[in-house]
Protein backbone atom coordinates (compact mmCIF):
# COMPACT_ATOMS: atom_id res chain seq x y z
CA UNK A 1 -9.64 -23.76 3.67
CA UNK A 2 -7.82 -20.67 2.20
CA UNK A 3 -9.43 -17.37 1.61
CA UNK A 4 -7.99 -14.63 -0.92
CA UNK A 5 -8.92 -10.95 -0.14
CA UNK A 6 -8.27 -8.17 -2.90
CA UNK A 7 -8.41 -4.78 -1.64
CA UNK A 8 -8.56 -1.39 -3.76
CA UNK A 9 -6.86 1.47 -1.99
CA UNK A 10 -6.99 4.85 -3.32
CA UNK A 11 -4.02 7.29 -1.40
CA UNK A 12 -4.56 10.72 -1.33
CA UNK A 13 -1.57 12.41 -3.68
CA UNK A 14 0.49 13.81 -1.23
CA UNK A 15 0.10 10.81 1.09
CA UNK A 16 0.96 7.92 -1.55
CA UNK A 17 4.40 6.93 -0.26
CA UNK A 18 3.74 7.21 3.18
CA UNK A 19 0.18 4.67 2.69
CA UNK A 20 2.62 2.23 0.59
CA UNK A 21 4.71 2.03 3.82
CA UNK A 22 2.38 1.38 5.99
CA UNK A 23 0.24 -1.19 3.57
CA UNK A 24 3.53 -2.78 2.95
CA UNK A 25 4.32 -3.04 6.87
CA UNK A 26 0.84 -4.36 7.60
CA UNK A 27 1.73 -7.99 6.53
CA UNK A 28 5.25 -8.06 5.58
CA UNK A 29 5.64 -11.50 6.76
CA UNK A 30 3.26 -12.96 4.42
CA UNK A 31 4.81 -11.02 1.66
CA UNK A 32 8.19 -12.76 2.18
CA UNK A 33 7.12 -16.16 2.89
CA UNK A 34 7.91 -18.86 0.54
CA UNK A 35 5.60 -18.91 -1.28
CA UNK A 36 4.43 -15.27 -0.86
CA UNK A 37 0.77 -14.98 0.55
CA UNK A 38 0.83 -11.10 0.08
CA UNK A 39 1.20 -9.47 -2.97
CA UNK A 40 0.82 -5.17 -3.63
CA UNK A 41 0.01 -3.90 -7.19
CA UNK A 42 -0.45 -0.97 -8.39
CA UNK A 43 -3.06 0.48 -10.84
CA UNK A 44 -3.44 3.98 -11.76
CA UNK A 45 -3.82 5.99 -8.74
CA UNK A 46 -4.47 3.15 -6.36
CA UNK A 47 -2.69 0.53 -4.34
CA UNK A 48 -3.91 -2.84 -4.02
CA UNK A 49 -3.48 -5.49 -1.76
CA UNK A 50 -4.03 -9.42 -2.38
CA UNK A 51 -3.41 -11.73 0.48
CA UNK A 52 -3.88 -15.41 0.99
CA UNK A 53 -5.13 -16.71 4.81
CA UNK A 54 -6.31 -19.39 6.10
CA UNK A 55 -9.86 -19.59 8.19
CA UNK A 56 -8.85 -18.89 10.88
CA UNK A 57 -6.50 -15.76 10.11
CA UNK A 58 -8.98 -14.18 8.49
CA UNK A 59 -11.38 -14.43 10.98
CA UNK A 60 -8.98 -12.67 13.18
CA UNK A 61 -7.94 -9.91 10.77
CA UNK A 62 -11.25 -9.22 9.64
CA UNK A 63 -12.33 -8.22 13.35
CA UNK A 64 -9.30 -6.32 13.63
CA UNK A 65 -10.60 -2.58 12.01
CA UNK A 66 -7.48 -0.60 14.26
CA UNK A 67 -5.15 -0.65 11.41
CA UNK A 68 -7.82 0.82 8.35
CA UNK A 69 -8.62 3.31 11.11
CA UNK A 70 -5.23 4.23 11.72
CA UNK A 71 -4.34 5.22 8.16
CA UNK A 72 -7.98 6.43 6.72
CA UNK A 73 -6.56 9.94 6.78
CA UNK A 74 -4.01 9.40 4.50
CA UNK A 75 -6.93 7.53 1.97
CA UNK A 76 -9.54 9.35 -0.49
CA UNK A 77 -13.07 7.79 -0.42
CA UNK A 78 -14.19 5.60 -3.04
CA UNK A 79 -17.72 6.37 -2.60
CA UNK A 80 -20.01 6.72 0.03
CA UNK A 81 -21.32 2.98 0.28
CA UNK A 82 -17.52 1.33 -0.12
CA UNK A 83 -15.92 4.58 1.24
CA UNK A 84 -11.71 3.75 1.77
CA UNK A 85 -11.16 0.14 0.86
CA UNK A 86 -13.12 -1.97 -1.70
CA UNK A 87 -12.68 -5.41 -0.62
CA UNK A 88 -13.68 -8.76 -2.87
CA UNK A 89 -13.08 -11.76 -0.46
CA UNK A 90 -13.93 -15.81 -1.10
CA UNK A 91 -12.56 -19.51 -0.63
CA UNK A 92 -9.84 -20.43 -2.80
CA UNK A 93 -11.27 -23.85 -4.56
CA UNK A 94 -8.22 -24.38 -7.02
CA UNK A 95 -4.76 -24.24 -5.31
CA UNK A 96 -3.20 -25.86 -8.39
């Protein structure tokens, strides 16, 4: 089973190139396979990130909160409940 993840980013200003290099660096790999499993758009003043895994990479990168924690300095808060990333996650059922 595949699993999408979107995730809304919001850099601070002065910190927006620096957060694209590092978002961009997190899963570079993916975002040159063929096809890509990784994609970044941007909307207004935020970055997001859409990546394709399978079960059992996503169970591993969801436990893995170092990286988020690394570069939450360098994010603004979306709100207090969300606060730095908004993530929508689920099962792919239609890969075409």
């Amino acid at each position: 089973m595949k699993r999408m993840s979107v995730i809304r980013f919001k850099p601070k200003p002065n910190c927006y190139e620096e957060f694209l290099a590092a978002l961009t660096a997190l899963q570079a790999e993916r975002a040159q396979a063929d096809p890509p499993a990784a994609w970044t758009l941007k909307r207004g003043d935020e970055l997001i990130r859409v990546v394709i895994r399978d079960e059992e990479e996503f169970a591993a990168d969801v436990s893995n909160t170092d990286w988020l924690d690394s570069v939450r300095h360098l994010l603004e808060e979306h709100n207090e409940v969300d606060r730095h990333a908004i993530a929508l996650t689920g099962e792919i059922l239609d890969l075409g």
